[in-house]
C-alpha atoms as a PDB file:
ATOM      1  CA  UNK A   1       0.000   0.000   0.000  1.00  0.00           C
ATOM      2  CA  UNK A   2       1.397   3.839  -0.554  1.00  0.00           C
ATOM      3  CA  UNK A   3       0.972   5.495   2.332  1.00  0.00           C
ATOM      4  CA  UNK A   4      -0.361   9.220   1.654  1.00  0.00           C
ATOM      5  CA  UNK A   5       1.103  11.603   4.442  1.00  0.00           C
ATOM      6  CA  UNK A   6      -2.608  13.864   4.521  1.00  0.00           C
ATOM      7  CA  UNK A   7      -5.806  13.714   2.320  1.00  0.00           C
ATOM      8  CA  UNK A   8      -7.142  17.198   0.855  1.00  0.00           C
ATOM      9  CA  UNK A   9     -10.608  17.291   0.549  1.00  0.00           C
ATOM     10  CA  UNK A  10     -11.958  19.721  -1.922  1.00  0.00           C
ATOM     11  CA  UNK A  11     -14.942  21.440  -1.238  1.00  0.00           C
ATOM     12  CA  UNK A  12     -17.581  23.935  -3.191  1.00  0.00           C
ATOM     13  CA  UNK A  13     -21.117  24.621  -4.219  1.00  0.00           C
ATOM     14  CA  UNK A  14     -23.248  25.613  -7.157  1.00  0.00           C
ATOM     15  CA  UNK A  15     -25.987  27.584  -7.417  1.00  0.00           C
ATOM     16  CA  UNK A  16     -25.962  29.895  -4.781  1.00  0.00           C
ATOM     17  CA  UNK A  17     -27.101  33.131  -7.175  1.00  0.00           C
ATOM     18  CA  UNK A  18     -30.404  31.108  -8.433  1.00  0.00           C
ATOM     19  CA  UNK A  19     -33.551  31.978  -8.016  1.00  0.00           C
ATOM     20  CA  UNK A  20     -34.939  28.737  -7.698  1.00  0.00           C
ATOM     21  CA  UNK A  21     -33.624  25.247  -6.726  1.00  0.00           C
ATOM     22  CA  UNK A  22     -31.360  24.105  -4.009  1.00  0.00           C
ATOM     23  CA  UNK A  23     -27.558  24.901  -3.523  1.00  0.00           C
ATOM     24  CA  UNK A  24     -25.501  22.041  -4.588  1.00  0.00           C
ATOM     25  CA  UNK A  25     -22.285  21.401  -2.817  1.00  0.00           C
ATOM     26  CA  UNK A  26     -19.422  18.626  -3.671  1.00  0.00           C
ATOM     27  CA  UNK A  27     -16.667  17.241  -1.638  1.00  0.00           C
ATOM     28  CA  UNK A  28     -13.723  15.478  -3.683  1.00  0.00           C
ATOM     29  CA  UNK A  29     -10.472  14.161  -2.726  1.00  0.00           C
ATOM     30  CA  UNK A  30      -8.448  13.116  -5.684  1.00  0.00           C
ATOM     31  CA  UNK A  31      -7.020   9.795  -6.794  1.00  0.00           C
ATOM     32  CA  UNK A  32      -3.128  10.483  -6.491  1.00  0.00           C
ATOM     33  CA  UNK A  33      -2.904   9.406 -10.048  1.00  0.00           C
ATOM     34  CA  UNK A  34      -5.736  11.830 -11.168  1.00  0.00           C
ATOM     35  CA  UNK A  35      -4.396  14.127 -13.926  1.00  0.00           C
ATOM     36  CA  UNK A  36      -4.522  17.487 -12.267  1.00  0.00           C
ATOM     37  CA  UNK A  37      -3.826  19.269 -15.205  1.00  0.00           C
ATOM     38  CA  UNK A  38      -7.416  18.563 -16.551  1.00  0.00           C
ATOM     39  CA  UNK A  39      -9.277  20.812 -14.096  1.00  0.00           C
ATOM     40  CA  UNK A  40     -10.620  24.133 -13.880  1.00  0.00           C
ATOM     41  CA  UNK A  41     -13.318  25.962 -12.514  1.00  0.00           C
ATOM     42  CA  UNK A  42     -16.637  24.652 -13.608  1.00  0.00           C
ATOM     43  CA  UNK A  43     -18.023  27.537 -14.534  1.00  0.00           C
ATOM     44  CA  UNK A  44     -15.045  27.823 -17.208  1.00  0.00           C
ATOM     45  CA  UNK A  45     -16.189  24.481 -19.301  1.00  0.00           C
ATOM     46  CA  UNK A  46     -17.619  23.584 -21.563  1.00  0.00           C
ATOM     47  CA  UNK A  47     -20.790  21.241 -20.549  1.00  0.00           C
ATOM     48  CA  UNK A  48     -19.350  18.321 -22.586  1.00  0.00           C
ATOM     49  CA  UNK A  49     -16.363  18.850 -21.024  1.00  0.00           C
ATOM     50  CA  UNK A  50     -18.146  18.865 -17.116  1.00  0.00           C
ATOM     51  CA  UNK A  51     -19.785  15.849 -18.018  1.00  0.00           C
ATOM     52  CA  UNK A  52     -16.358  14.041 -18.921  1.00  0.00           C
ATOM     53  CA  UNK A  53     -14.454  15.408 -15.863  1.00  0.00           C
ATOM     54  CA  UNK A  54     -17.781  14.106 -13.589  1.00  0.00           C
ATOM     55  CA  UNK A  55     -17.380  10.811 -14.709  1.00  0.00           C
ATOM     56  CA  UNK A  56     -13.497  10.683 -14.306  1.00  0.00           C
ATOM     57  CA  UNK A  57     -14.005  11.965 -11.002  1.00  0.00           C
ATOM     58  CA  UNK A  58     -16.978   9.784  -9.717  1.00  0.00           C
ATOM     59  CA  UNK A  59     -15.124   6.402 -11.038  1.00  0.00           C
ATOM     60  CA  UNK A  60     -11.720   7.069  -9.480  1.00  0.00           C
ATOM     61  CA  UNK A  61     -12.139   9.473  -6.827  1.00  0.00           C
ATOM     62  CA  UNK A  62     -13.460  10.047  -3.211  1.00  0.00           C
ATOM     63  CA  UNK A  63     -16.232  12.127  -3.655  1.00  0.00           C
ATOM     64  CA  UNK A  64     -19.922  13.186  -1.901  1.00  0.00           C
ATOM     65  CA  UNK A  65     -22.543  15.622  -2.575  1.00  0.00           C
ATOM     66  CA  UNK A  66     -25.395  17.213  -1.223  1.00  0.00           C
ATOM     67  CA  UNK A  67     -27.972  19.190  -2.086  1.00  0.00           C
ATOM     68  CA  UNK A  68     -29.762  21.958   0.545  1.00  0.00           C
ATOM     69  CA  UNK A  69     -33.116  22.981  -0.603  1.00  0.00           C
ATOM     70  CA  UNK A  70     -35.032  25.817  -1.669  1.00  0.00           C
ATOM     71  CA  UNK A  71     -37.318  25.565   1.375  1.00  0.00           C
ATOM     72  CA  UNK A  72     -34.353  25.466   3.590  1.00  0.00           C
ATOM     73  CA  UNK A  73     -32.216  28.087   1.652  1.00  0.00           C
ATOM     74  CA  UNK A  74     -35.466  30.658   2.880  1.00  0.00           C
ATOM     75  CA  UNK A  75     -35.249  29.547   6.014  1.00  0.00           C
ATOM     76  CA  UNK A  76     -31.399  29.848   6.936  1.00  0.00           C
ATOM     77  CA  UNK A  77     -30.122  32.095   3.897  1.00  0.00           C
ATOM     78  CA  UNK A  78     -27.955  30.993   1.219  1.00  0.00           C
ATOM     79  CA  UNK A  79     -25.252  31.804   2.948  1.00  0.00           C
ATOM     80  CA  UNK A  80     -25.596  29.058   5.947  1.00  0.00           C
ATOM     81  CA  UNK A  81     -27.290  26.919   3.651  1.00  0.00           C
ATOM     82  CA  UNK A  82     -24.471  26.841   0.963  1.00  0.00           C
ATOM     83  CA  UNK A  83     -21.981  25.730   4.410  1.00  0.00           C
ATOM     84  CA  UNK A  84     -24.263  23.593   5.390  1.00  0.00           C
ATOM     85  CA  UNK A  85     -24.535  21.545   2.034  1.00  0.00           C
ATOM     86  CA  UNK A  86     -20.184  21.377   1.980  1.00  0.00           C
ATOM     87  CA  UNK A  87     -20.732  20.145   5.248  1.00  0.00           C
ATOM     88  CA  UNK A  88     -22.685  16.978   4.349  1.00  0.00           C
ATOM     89  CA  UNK A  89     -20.952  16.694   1.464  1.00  0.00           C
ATOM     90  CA  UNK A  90     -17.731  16.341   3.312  1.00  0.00           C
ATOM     91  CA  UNK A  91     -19.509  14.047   6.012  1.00  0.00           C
ATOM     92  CA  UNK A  92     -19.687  11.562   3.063  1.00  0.00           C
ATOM     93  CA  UNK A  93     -16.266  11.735   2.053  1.00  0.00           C
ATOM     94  CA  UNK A  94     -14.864  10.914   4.996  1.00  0.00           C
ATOM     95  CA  UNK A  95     -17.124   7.988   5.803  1.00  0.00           C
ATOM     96  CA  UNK A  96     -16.425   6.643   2.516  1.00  0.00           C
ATOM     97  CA  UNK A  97     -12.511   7.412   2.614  1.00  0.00           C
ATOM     98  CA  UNK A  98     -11.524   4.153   4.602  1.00  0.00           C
ATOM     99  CA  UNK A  99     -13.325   1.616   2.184  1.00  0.00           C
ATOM    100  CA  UNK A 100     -11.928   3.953  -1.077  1.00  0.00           C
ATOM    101  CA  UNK A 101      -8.278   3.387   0.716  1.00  0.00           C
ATOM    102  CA  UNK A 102      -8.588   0.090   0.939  1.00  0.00           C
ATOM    103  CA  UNK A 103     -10.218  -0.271  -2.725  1.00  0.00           C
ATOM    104  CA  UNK A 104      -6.948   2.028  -4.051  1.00  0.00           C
ATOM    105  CA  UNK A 105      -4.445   0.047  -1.727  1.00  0.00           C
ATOM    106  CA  UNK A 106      -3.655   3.338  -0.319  1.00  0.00           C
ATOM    107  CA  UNK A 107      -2.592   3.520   3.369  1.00  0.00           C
ATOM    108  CA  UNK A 108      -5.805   5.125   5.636  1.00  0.00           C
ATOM    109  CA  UNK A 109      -3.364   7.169   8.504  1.00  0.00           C
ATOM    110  CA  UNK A 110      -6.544   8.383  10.170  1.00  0.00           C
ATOM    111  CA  UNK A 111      -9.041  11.400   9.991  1.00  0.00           C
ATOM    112  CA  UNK A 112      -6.737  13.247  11.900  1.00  0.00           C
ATOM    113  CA  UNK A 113      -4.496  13.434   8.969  1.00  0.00           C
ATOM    114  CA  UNK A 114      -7.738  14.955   6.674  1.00  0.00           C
ATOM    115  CA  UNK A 115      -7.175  18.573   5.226  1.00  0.00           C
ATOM    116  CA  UNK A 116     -10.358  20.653   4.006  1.00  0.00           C
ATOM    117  CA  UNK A 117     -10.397  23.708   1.697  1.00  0.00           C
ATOM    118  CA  UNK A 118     -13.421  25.407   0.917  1.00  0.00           C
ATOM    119  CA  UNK A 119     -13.696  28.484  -1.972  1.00  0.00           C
ATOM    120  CA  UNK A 120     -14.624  31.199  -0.793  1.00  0.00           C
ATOM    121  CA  UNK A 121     -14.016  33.545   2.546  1.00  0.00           C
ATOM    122  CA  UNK A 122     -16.431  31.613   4.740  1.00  0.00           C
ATOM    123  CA  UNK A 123     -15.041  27.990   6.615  1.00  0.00           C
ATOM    124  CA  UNK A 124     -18.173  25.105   6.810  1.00  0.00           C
ATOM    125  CA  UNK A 125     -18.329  23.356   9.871  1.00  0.00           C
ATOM    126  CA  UNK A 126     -16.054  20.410   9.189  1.00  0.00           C
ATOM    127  CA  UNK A 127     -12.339  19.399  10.837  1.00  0.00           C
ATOM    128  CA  UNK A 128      -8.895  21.479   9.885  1.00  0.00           C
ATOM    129  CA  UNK A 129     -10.346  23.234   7.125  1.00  0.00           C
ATOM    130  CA  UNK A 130      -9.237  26.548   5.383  1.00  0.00           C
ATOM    131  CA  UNK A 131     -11.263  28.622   3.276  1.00  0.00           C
ATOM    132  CA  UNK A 132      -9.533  30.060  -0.077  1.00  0.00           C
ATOM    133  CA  UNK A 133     -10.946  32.994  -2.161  1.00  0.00           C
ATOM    134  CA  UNK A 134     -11.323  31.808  -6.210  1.00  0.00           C
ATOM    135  CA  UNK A 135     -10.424  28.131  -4.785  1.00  0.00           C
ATOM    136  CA  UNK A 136     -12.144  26.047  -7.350  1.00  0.00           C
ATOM    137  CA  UNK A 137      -9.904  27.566 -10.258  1.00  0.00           C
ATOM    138  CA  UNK A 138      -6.130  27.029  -8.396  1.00  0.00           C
ATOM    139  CA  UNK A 139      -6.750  24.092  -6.192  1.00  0.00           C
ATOM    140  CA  UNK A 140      -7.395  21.047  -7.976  1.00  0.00           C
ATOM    141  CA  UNK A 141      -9.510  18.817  -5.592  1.00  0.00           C
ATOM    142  CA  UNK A 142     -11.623  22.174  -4.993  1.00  0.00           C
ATOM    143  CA  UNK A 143     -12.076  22.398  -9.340  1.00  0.00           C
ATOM    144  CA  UNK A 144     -13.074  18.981  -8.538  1.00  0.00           C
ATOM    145  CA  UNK A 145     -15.485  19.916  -6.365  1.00  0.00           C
ATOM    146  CA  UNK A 146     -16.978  22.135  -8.404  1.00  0.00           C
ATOM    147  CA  UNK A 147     -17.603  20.139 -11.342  1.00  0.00           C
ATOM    148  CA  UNK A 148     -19.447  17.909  -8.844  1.00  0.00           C
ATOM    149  CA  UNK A 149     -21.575  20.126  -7.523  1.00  0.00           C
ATOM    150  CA  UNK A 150     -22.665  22.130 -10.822  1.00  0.00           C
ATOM    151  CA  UNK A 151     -22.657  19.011 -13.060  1.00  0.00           C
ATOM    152  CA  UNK A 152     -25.461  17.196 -10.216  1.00  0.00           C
ATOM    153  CA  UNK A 153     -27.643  20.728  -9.722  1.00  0.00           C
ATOM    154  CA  UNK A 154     -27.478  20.845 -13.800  1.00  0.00           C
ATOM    155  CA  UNK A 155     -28.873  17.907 -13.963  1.00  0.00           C
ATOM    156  CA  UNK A 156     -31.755  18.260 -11.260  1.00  0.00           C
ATOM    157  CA  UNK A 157     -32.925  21.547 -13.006  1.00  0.00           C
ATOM    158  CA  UNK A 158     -33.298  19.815 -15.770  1.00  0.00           C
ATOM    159  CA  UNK A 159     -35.511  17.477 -14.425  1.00  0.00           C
ATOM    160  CA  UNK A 160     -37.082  20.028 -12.679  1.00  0.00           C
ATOM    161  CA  UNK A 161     -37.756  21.694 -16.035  1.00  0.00           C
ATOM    162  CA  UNK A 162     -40.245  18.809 -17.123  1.00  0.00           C
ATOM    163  CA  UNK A 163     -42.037  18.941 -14.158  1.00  0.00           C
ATOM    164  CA  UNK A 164     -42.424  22.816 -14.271  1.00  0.00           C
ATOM    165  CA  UNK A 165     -42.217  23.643 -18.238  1.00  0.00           C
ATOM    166  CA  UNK A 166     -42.371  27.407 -18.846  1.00  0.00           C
ATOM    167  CA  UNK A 167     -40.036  28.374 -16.691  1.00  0.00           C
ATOM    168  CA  UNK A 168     -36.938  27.576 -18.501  1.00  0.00           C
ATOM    169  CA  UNK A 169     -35.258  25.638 -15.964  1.00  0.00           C
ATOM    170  CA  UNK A 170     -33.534  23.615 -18.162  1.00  0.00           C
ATOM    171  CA  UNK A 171     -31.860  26.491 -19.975  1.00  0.00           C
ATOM    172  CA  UNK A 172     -30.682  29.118 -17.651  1.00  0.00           C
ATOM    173  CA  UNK A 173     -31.061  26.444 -14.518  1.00  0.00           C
ATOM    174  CA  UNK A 174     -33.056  29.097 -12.092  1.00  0.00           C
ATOM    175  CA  UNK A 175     -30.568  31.842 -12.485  1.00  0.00           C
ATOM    176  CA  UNK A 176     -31.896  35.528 -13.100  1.00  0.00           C
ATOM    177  CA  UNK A 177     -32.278  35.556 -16.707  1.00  0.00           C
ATOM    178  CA  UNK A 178     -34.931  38.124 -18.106  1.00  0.00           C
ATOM    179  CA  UNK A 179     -36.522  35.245 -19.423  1.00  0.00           C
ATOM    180  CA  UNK A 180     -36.348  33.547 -15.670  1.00  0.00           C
ATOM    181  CA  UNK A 181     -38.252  36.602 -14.565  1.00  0.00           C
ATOM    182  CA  UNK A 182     -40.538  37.355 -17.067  1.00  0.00           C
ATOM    183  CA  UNK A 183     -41.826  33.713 -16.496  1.00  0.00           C
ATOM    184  CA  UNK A 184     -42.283  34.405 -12.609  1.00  0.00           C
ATOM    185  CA  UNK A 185     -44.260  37.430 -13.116  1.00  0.00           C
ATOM    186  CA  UNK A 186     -46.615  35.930 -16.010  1.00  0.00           C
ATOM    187  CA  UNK A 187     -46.561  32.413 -14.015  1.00  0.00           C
ATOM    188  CA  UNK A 188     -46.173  33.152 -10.360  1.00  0.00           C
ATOM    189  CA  UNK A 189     -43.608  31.301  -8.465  1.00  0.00           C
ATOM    190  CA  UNK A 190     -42.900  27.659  -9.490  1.00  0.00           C
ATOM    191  CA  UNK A 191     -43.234  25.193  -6.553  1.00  0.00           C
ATOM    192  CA  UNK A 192     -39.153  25.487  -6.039  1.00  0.00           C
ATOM    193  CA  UNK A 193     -39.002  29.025  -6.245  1.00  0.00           C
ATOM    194  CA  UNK A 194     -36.936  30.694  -3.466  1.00  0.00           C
ATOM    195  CA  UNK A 195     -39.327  32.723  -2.045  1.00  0.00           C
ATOM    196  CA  UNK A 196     -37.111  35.078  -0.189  1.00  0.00           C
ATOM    197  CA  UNK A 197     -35.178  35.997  -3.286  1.00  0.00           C
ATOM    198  CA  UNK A 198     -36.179  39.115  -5.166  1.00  0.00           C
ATOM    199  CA  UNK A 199     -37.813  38.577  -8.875  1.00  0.00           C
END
Protein backbone atom coordinates (compact mmCIF):
# COMPACT_ATOMS: atom_id res chain seq x y z
CA UNK A 1 0.00 0.00 0.00
CA UNK A 2 1.40 3.84 -0.55
CA UNK A 3 0.97 5.49 2.33
CA UNK A 4 -0.36 9.22 1.65
CA UNK A 5 1.10 11.60 4.44
CA UNK A 6 -2.61 13.86 4.52
CA UNK A 7 -5.81 13.71 2.32
CA UNK A 8 -7.14 17.20 0.86
CA UNK A 9 -10.61 17.29 0.55
CA UNK A 10 -11.96 19.72 -1.92
CA UNK A 11 -14.94 21.44 -1.24
CA UNK A 12 -17.58 23.94 -3.19
CA UNK A 13 -21.12 24.62 -4.22
CA UNK A 14 -23.25 25.61 -7.16
CA UNK A 15 -25.99 27.58 -7.42
CA UNK A 16 -25.96 29.90 -4.78
CA UNK A 17 -27.10 33.13 -7.17
CA UNK A 18 -30.40 31.11 -8.43
CA UNK A 19 -33.55 31.98 -8.02
CA UNK A 20 -34.94 28.74 -7.70
CA UNK A 21 -33.62 25.25 -6.73
CA UNK A 22 -31.36 24.11 -4.01
CA UNK A 23 -27.56 24.90 -3.52
CA UNK A 24 -25.50 22.04 -4.59
CA UNK A 25 -22.29 21.40 -2.82
CA UNK A 26 -19.42 18.63 -3.67
CA UNK A 27 -16.67 17.24 -1.64
CA UNK A 28 -13.72 15.48 -3.68
CA UNK A 29 -10.47 14.16 -2.73
CA UNK A 30 -8.45 13.12 -5.68
CA UNK A 31 -7.02 9.79 -6.79
CA UNK A 32 -3.13 10.48 -6.49
CA UNK A 33 -2.90 9.41 -10.05
CA UNK A 34 -5.74 11.83 -11.17
CA UNK A 35 -4.40 14.13 -13.93
CA UNK A 36 -4.52 17.49 -12.27
CA UNK A 37 -3.83 19.27 -15.21
CA UNK A 38 -7.42 18.56 -16.55
CA UNK A 39 -9.28 20.81 -14.10
CA UNK A 40 -10.62 24.13 -13.88
CA UNK A 41 -13.32 25.96 -12.51
CA UNK A 42 -16.64 24.65 -13.61
CA UNK A 43 -18.02 27.54 -14.53
CA UNK A 44 -15.04 27.82 -17.21
CA UNK A 45 -16.19 24.48 -19.30
CA UNK A 46 -17.62 23.58 -21.56
CA UNK A 47 -20.79 21.24 -20.55
CA UNK A 48 -19.35 18.32 -22.59
CA UNK A 49 -16.36 18.85 -21.02
CA UNK A 50 -18.15 18.87 -17.12
CA UNK A 51 -19.79 15.85 -18.02
CA UNK A 52 -16.36 14.04 -18.92
CA UNK A 53 -14.45 15.41 -15.86
CA UNK A 54 -17.78 14.11 -13.59
CA UNK A 55 -17.38 10.81 -14.71
CA UNK A 56 -13.50 10.68 -14.31
CA UNK A 57 -14.00 11.97 -11.00
CA UNK A 58 -16.98 9.78 -9.72
CA UNK A 59 -15.12 6.40 -11.04
CA UNK A 60 -11.72 7.07 -9.48
CA UNK A 61 -12.14 9.47 -6.83
CA UNK A 62 -13.46 10.05 -3.21
CA UNK A 63 -16.23 12.13 -3.65
CA UNK A 64 -19.92 13.19 -1.90
CA UNK A 65 -22.54 15.62 -2.58
CA UNK A 66 -25.40 17.21 -1.22
CA UNK A 67 -27.97 19.19 -2.09
CA UNK A 68 -29.76 21.96 0.54
CA UNK A 69 -33.12 22.98 -0.60
CA UNK A 70 -35.03 25.82 -1.67
CA UNK A 71 -37.32 25.56 1.38
CA UNK A 72 -34.35 25.47 3.59
CA UNK A 73 -32.22 28.09 1.65
CA UNK A 74 -35.47 30.66 2.88
CA UNK A 75 -35.25 29.55 6.01
CA UNK A 76 -31.40 29.85 6.94
CA UNK A 77 -30.12 32.10 3.90
CA UNK A 78 -27.96 30.99 1.22
CA UNK A 79 -25.25 31.80 2.95
CA UNK A 80 -25.60 29.06 5.95
CA UNK A 81 -27.29 26.92 3.65
CA UNK A 82 -24.47 26.84 0.96
CA UNK A 83 -21.98 25.73 4.41
CA UNK A 84 -24.26 23.59 5.39
CA UNK A 85 -24.54 21.55 2.03
CA UNK A 86 -20.18 21.38 1.98
CA UNK A 87 -20.73 20.14 5.25
CA UNK A 88 -22.68 16.98 4.35
CA UNK A 89 -20.95 16.69 1.46
CA UNK A 90 -17.73 16.34 3.31
CA UNK A 91 -19.51 14.05 6.01
CA UNK A 92 -19.69 11.56 3.06
CA UNK A 93 -16.27 11.74 2.05
CA UNK A 94 -14.86 10.91 5.00
CA UNK A 95 -17.12 7.99 5.80
CA UNK A 96 -16.42 6.64 2.52
CA UNK A 97 -12.51 7.41 2.61
CA UNK A 98 -11.52 4.15 4.60
CA UNK A 99 -13.33 1.62 2.18
CA UNK A 100 -11.93 3.95 -1.08
CA UNK A 101 -8.28 3.39 0.72
CA UNK A 102 -8.59 0.09 0.94
CA UNK A 103 -10.22 -0.27 -2.72
CA UNK A 104 -6.95 2.03 -4.05
CA UNK A 105 -4.45 0.05 -1.73
CA UNK A 106 -3.65 3.34 -0.32
CA UNK A 107 -2.59 3.52 3.37
CA UNK A 108 -5.80 5.12 5.64
CA UNK A 109 -3.36 7.17 8.50
CA UNK A 110 -6.54 8.38 10.17
CA UNK A 111 -9.04 11.40 9.99
CA UNK A 112 -6.74 13.25 11.90
CA UNK A 113 -4.50 13.43 8.97
CA UNK A 114 -7.74 14.96 6.67
CA UNK A 115 -7.17 18.57 5.23
CA UNK A 116 -10.36 20.65 4.01
CA UNK A 117 -10.40 23.71 1.70
CA UNK A 118 -13.42 25.41 0.92
CA UNK A 119 -13.70 28.48 -1.97
CA UNK A 120 -14.62 31.20 -0.79
CA UNK A 121 -14.02 33.54 2.55
CA UNK A 122 -16.43 31.61 4.74
CA UNK A 123 -15.04 27.99 6.61
CA UNK A 124 -18.17 25.10 6.81
CA UNK A 125 -18.33 23.36 9.87
CA UNK A 126 -16.05 20.41 9.19
CA UNK A 127 -12.34 19.40 10.84
CA UNK A 128 -8.89 21.48 9.88
CA UNK A 129 -10.35 23.23 7.12
CA UNK A 130 -9.24 26.55 5.38
CA UNK A 131 -11.26 28.62 3.28
CA UNK A 132 -9.53 30.06 -0.08
CA UNK A 133 -10.95 32.99 -2.16
CA UNK A 134 -11.32 31.81 -6.21
CA UNK A 135 -10.42 28.13 -4.79
CA UNK A 136 -12.14 26.05 -7.35
CA UNK A 137 -9.90 27.57 -10.26
CA UNK A 138 -6.13 27.03 -8.40
CA UNK A 139 -6.75 24.09 -6.19
CA UNK A 140 -7.39 21.05 -7.98
CA UNK A 141 -9.51 18.82 -5.59
CA UNK A 142 -11.62 22.17 -4.99
CA UNK A 143 -12.08 22.40 -9.34
CA UNK A 144 -13.07 18.98 -8.54
CA UNK A 145 -15.48 19.92 -6.36
CA UNK A 146 -16.98 22.13 -8.40
CA UNK A 147 -17.60 20.14 -11.34
CA UNK A 148 -19.45 17.91 -8.84
CA UNK A 149 -21.57 20.13 -7.52
CA UNK A 150 -22.66 22.13 -10.82
CA UNK A 151 -22.66 19.01 -13.06
CA UNK A 152 -25.46 17.20 -10.22
CA UNK A 153 -27.64 20.73 -9.72
CA UNK A 154 -27.48 20.85 -13.80
CA UNK A 155 -28.87 17.91 -13.96
CA UNK A 156 -31.76 18.26 -11.26
CA UNK A 157 -32.93 21.55 -13.01
CA UNK A 158 -33.30 19.81 -15.77
CA UNK A 159 -35.51 17.48 -14.43
CA UNK A 160 -37.08 20.03 -12.68
CA UNK A 161 -37.76 21.69 -16.04
CA UNK A 162 -40.25 18.81 -17.12
CA UNK A 163 -42.04 18.94 -14.16
CA UNK A 164 -42.42 22.82 -14.27
CA UNK A 165 -42.22 23.64 -18.24
CA UNK A 166 -42.37 27.41 -18.85
CA UNK A 167 -40.04 28.37 -16.69
CA UNK A 168 -36.94 27.58 -18.50
CA UNK A 169 -35.26 25.64 -15.96
CA UNK A 170 -33.53 23.61 -18.16
CA UNK A 171 -31.86 26.49 -19.98
CA UNK A 172 -30.68 29.12 -17.65
CA UNK A 173 -31.06 26.44 -14.52
CA UNK A 174 -33.06 29.10 -12.09
CA UNK A 175 -30.57 31.84 -12.49
CA UNK A 176 -31.90 35.53 -13.10
CA UNK A 177 -32.28 35.56 -16.71
CA UNK A 178 -34.93 38.12 -18.11
CA UNK A 179 -36.52 35.24 -19.42
CA UNK A 180 -36.35 33.55 -15.67
CA UNK A 181 -38.25 36.60 -14.56
CA UNK A 182 -40.54 37.35 -17.07
CA UNK A 183 -41.83 33.71 -16.50
CA UNK A 184 -42.28 34.40 -12.61
CA UNK A 185 -44.26 37.43 -13.12
CA UNK A 186 -46.62 35.93 -16.01
CA UNK A 187 -46.56 32.41 -14.01
CA UNK A 188 -46.17 33.15 -10.36
CA UNK A 189 -43.61 31.30 -8.47
CA UNK A 190 -42.90 27.66 -9.49
CA UNK A 191 -43.23 25.19 -6.55
CA UNK A 192 -39.15 25.49 -6.04
CA UNK A 193 -39.00 29.03 -6.25
CA UNK A 194 -36.94 30.69 -3.47
CA UNK A 195 -39.33 32.72 -2.05
CA UNK A 196 -37.11 35.08 -0.19
CA UNK A 197 -35.18 36.00 -3.29
CA UNK A 198 -36.18 39.12 -5.17
CA UNK A 199 -37.81 38.58 -8.87
Amino acid sequence: MNLIAHFTAGLDEAGRGPLAGPVSAGCVILHPDFDITLLKDSKVLSEKKREQLFDMITSSCCWGHSFVSHEEIDRINILNASLKAMRLAYEQVVEKLPQWCEKNKVEFPGLEFVRAVADGNKVPDVPNCIAVVKADATVPCVSAASIIAKVLRDRLMCDYDRLYPGYGYAKHKGYPTKAHKEACRKLGPSPIQRLSFSY
